[in-house]
Protein backbone atom coordinates (compact mmCIF):
# COMPACT_ATOMS: atom_id res chain seq x y z
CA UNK A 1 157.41 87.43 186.57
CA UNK A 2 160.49 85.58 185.49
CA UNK A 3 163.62 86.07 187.73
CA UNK A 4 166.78 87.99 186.11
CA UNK A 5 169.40 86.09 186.18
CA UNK A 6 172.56 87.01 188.21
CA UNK A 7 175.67 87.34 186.61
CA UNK A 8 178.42 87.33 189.17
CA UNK A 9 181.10 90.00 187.90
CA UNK A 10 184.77 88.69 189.08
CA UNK A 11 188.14 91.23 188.72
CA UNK A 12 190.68 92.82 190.03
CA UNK A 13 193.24 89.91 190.93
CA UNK A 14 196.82 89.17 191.74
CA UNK A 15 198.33 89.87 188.29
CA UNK A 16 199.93 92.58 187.01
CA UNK A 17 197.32 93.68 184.93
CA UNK A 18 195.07 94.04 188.08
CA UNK A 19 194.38 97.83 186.60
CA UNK A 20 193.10 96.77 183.73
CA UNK A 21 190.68 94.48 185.09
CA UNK A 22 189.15 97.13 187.14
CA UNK A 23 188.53 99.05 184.25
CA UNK A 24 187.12 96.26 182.37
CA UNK A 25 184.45 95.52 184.73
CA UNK A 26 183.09 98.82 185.80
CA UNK A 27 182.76 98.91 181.40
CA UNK A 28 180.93 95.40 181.91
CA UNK A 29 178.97 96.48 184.84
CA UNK A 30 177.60 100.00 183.29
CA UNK A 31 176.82 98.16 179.98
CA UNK A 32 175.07 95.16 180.94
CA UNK A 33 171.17 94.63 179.38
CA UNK A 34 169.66 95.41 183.40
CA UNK A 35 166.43 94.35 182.06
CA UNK A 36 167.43 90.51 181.63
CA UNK A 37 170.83 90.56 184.26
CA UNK A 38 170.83 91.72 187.82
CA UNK A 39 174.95 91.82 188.50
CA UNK A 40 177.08 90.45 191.82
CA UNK A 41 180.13 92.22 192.15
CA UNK A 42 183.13 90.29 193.38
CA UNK A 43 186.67 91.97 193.14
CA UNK A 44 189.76 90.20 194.32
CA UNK A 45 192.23 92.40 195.87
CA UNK A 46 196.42 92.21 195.26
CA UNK A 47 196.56 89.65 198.26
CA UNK A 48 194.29 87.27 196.74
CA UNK A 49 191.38 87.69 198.77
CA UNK A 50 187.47 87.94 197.72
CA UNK A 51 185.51 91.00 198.47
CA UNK A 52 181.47 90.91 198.30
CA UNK A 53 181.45 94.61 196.78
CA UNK A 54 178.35 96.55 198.00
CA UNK A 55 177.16 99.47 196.67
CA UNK A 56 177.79 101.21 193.23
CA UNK A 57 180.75 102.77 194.78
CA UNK A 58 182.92 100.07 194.08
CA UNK A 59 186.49 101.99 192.59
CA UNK A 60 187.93 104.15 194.46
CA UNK A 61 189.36 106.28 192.15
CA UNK A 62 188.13 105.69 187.69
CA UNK A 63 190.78 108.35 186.27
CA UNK A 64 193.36 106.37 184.81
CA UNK A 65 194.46 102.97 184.78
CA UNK A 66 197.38 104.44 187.27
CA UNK A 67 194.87 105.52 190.32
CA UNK A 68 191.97 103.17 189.96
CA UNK A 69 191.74 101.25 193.08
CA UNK A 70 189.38 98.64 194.53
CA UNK A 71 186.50 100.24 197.68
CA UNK A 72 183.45 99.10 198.78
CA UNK A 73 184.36 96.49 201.25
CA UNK A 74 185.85 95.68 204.63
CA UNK A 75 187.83 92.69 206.13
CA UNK A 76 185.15 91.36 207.34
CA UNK A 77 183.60 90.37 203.37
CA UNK A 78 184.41 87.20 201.88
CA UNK A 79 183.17 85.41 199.02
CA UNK A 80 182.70 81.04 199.75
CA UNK A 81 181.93 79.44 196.97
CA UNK A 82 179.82 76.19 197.10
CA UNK A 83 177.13 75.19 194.44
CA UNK A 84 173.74 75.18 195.55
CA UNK A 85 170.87 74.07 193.77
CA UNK A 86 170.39 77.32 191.44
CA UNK A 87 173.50 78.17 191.14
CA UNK A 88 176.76 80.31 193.19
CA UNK A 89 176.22 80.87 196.16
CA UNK A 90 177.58 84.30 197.51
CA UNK A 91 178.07 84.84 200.69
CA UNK A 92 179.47 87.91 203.36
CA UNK A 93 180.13 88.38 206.96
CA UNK A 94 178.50 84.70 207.62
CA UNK A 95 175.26 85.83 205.83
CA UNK A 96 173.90 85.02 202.36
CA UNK A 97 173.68 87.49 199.53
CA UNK A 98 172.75 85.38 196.81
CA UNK A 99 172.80 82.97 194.40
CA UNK A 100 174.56 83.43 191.32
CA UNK A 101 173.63 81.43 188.03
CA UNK A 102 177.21 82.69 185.81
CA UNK A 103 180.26 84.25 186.24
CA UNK A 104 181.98 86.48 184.29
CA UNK A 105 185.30 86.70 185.17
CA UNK A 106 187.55 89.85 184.24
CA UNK A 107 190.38 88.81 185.42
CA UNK A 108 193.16 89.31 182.97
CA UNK A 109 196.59 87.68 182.99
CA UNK A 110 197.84 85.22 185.42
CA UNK A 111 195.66 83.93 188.44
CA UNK A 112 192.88 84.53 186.25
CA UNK A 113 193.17 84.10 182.47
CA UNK A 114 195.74 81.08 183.24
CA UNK A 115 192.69 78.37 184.31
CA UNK A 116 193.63 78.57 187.30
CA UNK A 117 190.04 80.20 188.12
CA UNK A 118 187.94 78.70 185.26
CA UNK A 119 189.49 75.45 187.03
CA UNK A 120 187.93 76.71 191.10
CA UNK A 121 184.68 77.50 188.69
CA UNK A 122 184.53 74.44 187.46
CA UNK A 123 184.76 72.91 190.40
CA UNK A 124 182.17 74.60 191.70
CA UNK A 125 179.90 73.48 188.91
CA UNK A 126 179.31 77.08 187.87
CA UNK A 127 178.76 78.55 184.31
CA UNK A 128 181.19 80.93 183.54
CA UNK A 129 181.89 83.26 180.10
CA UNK A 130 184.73 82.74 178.38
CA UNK A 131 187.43 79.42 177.20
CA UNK A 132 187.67 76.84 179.92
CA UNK A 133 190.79 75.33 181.83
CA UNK A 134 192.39 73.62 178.66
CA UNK A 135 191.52 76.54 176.63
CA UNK A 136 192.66 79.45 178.84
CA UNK A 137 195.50 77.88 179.84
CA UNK A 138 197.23 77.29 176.34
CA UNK A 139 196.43 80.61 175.33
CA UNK A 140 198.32 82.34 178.04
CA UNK A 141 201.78 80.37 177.64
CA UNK A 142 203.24 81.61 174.81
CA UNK A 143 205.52 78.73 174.29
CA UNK A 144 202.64 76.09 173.93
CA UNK A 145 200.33 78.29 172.12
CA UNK A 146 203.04 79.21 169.53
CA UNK A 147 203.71 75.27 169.50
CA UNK A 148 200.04 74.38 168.94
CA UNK A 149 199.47 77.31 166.33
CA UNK A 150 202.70 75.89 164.70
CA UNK A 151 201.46 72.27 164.69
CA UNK A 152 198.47 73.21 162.99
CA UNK A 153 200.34 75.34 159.92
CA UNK A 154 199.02 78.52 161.17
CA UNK A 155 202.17 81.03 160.72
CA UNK A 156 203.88 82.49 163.16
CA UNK A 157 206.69 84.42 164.32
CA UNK A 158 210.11 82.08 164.48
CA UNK A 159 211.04 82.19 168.77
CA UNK A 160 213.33 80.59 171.40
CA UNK A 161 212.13 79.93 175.09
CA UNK A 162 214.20 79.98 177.72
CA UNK A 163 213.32 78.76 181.93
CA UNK A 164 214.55 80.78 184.79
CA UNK A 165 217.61 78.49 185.28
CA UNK A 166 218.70 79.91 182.32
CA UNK A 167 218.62 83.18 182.92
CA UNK A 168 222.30 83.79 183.57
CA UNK A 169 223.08 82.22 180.63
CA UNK A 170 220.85 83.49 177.43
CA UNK A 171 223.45 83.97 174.73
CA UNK A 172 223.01 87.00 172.63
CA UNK A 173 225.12 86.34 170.11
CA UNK A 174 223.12 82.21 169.76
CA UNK A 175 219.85 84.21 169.78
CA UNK A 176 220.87 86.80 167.49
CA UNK A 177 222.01 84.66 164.44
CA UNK A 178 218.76 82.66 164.92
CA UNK A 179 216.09 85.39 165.09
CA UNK A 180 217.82 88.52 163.70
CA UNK A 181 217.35 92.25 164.86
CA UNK A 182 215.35 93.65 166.65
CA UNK A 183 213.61 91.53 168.06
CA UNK A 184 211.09 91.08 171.40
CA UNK A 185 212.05 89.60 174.62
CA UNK A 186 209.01 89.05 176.59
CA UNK A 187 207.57 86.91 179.75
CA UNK A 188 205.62 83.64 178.63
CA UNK A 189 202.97 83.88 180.61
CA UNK A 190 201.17 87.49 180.65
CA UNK A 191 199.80 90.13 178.45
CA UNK A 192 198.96 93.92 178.20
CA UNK A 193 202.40 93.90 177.37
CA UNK A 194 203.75 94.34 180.20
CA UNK A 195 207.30 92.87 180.37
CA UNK A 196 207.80 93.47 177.23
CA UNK A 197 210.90 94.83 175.78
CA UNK A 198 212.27 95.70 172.34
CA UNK A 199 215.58 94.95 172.03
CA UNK A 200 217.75 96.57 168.86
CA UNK A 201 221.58 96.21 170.05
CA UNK A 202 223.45 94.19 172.69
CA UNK A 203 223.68 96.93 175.33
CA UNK A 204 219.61 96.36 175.67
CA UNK A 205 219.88 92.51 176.14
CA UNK A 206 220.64 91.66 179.17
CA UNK A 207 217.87 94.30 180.68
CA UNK A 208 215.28 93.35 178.68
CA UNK A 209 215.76 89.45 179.92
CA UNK A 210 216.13 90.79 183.32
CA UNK A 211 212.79 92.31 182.85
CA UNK A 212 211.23 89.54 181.59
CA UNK A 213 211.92 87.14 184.46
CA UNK A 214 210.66 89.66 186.83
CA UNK A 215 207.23 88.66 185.75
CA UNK A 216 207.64 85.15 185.08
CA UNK A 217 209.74 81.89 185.14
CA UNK A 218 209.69 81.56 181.65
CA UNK A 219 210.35 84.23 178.71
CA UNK A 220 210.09 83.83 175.01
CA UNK A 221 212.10 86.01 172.68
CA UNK A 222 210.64 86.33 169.00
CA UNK A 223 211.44 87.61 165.85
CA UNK A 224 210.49 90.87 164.89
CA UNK A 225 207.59 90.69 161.85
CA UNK A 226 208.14 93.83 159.93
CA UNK A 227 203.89 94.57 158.88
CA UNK A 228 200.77 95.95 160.08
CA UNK A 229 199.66 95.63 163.27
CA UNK A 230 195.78 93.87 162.95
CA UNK A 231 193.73 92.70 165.54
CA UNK A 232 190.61 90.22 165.37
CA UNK A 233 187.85 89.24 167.55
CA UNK A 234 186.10 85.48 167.93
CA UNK A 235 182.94 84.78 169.22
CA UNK A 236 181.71 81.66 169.95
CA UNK A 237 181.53 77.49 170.96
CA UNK A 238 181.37 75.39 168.49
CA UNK A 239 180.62 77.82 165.39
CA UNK A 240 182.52 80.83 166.03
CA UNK A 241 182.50 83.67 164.12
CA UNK A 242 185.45 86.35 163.40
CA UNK A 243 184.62 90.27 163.73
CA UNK A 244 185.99 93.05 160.97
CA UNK A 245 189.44 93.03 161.42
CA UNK A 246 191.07 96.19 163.09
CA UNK A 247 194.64 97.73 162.89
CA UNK A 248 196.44 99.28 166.01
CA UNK A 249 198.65 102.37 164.90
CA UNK A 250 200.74 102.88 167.63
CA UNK A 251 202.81 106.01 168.50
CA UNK A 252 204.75 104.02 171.13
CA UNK A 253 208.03 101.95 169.76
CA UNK A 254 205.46 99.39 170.45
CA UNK A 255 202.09 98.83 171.03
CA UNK A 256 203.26 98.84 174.99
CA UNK A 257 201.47 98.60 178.50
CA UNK A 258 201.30 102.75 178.48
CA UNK A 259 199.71 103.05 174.83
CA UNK A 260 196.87 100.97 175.51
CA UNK A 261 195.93 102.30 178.57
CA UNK A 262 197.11 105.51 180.13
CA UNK A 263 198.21 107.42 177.25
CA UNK A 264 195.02 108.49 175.62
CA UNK A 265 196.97 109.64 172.14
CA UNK A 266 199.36 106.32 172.48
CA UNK A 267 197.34 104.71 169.46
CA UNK A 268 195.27 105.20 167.18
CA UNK A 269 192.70 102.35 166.36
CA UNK A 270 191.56 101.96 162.83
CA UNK A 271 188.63 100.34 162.21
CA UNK A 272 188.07 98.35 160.19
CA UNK A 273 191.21 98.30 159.20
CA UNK A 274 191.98 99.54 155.65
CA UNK A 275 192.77 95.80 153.86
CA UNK A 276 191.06 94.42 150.74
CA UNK A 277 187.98 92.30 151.46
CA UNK A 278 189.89 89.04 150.49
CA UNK A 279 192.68 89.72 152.25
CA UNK A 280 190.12 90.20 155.27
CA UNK A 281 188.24 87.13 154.91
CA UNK A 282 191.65 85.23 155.05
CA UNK A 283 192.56 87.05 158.17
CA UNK A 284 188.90 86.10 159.54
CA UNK A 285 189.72 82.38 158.90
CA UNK A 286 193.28 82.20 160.40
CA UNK A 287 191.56 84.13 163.44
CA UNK A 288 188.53 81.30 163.78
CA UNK A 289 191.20 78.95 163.06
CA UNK A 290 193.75 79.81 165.56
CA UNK A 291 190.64 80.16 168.22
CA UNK A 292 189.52 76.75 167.18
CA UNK A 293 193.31 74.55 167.06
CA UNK A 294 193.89 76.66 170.99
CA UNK A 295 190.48 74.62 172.08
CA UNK A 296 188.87 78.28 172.95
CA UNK A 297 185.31 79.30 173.52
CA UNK A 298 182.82 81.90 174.29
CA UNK A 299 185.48 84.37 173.13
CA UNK A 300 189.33 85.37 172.45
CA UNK A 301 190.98 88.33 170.29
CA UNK A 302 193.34 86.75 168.00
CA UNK A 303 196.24 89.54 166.93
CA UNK A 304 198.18 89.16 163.91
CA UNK A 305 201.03 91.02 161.68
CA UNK A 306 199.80 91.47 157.98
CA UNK A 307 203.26 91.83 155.92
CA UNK A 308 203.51 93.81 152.81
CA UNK A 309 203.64 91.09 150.91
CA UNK A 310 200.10 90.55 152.12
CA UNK A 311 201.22 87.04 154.16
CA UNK A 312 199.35 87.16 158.14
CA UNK A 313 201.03 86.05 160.84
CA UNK A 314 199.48 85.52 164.37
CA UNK A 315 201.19 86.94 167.16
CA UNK A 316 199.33 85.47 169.70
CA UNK A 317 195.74 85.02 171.23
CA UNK A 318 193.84 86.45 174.21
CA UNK A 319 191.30 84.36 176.11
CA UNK A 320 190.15 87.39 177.97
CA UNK A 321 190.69 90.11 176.36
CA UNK A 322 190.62 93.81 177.97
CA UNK A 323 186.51 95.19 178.01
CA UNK A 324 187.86 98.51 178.91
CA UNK A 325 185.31 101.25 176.86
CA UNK A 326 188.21 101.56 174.65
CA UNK A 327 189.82 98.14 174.27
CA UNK A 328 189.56 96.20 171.12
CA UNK A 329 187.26 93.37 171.32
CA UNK A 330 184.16 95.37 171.87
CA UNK A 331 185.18 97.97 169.56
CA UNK A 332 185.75 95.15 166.66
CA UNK A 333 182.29 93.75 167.54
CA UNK A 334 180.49 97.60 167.42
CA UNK A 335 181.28 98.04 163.98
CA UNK A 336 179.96 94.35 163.04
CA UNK A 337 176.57 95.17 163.75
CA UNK A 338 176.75 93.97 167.45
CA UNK A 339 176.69 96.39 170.42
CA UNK A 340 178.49 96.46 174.19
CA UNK A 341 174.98 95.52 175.50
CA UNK A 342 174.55 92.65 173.00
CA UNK A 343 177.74 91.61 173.10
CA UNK A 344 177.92 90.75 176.84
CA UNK A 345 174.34 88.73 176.19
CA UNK A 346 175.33 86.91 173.95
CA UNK A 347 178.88 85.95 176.09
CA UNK A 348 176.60 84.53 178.86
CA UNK A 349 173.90 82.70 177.38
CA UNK A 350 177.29 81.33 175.61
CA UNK A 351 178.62 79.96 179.23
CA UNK A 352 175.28 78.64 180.17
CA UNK A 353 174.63 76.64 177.08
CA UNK A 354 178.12 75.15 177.35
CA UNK A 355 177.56 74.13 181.03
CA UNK A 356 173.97 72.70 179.84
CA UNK A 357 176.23 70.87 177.36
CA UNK A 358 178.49 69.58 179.81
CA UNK A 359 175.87 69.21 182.81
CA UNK A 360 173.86 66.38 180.70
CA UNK A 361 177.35 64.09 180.32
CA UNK A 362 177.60 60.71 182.31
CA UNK A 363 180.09 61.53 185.18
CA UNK A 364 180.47 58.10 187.11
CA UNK A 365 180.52 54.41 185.13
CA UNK A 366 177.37 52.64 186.86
């Protein structure tokens, strides 16, 4: 009887949207095909550390994005990666668990979507789901994305960037007459949202920057793109392919941190969304596009304004986006044709036919 292979489930993680992440894998973890994957779980706490997780029990609380915690371990568990000769090998209290043949990290924002892990993964000569180090680390930094996505003639939102040494000294007035009001002052590194402020008069400036820098050393402030608010997702290597297109309604002055995930009436998700079928096909091209220019694979959700003059304009990408049971990339993918269940198959025989790929590649001259 052939083996199952063992997909190694990593979340939770240093980064603000450590929540989300949680919520993300237990959707993962309940929706997996059992029949072909027998799953690891490894959650990283808010220190940093790695956690074997044993037992089902593995949240401590699933209400809300606001309780959910991380359970099922000790101080004694640890995770030591070292590559073996089928695959991860897992480890816990100085005993083996396992060997693991792919990861599939959950770990959304920084520490985690950044490269920094798909970088330790790679190291370890593990596959893994999801854009690699170059990938996953343009598509979190605003700034380069935007200037990649730029580069290529794929339209975006006009910006400014400004580093921490600069914080005293953002002008209002300089960024004002160059990007207009309102506008969006936001940290360059991070999503979810959180960070995020809309700013429509002076008196919110200065806050809003403030805010901004609390999450990272670098902010971008953008122009605001009066239009709809449409989300795509890519799946893929070399060939990917775009879902239906969806639209986020949301009741929030944005589509903010709260909307997404704790307020369960915060927005309301059409799909697909309710655009002509050329005007969809172009916004399925830009999205395949954008993935393709920002070196991604395996899979991203590429989020756009449609204006009302019908002219798309991406906003920005996500390497890994949320898997929550109501996030947007599985959703988009259900009504193509392709369920949760599928979905996730398809993502990991995705990572190991890219690390086949790069496994049969000469790696020393002689």
């Amino acid at each position: 009887m052939k083996r199952k292979k063992r997909v190694g489930i990593l979340f939770g993680g240093r980064s603000a949207e450590h929540e989300v992440s949680l919520q993300s894998a237990k959707n993962i973890a309940g929706a997996i095909d059992k029949s072909k994957y027998e799953t690891v779980l490894i959650g990283i706490d808010r220190e940093g550390k790695w956690k074997y997780i044993d037992g089902p029990e593995f949240f401590g609380s699933s209400k809300g994005p606001e309780s959910i915690t991380l359970s099922g371990f000790n101080d004694s568990d640890a995770v030591m990666p070292y590559r073996g000769t089928d695959g991860l090998l897992c480890s816990s209290g100085g005993k083996s668990i396992c060997r693991i043949d792919v990861i599939f990290p959950v770990l959304h924002g920084t520490f985690g979507e950044d490269g920094t892990v798909q970088g330790l993964l790679k190291l370890a000569d593990v596959p893994f789901v999801g854009a690699g180090v170059l990938g996953s680390s343009v598509g979190m930094d605003k700034d380069v994305m935007k200037r990649l996505l730029r580069d290529a003639s794929v339209p975006i939102p006009d910006f400014l960037i400004y580093e921490w040494t600069q914080e005293e000294t953002v002008d209002f007035m300089e960024v004002k007459d160059r990007l207009g009001l309102p506008l969006f002052v936001k940290p360059a590194n991070l999503g979810s949202s959180v960070g995020i402020s809309r700013v429509g008069a002076k008196e919110d400036f200065a806050r809003a920057v403030r805010e901004a820098f609390r999450y990272d050393s670098k902010i971008i402030i953008e122009e605001f793109i009066d239009g709809r608010e449409i989300e795509c997702s890519v799946l893929g290597n070399e060939n990917p392919r775009a879902s239906v297109p969806g639209e986020v309604k949301s009741r929030h002055e944005f589509y903010t941190y709260e909307a997404k995930y704790v307020d369960g009436k915060g927005a309301v998700l059409e799909i697909p969304a309710r655009i002509p079928e050329e005007q969809e096909k172009k916004i399925q091209a830009l999205a395949v596009k954008s993935f393709k220019v920002l070196c991604c694979e395996g899979m991203a959700r590429v989020d756009l304004f449609l204006k009302e003059n019908g002219e798309a304009v991406v906003n920005e990408i996500n390497t890994l986006p949320g898997f929550t049971n109501i996030s947007m990339y599985p959703k988009l993918w259900e009504k193509s044709g392709l369920s949760q269940t599928d979905l996730i198959s398809i993502l990991i025989e995705l990572a190991i036919e890219r690390f086949k790929r790069e496994d049969k590649l000469k790696r020393s001259y002689f």
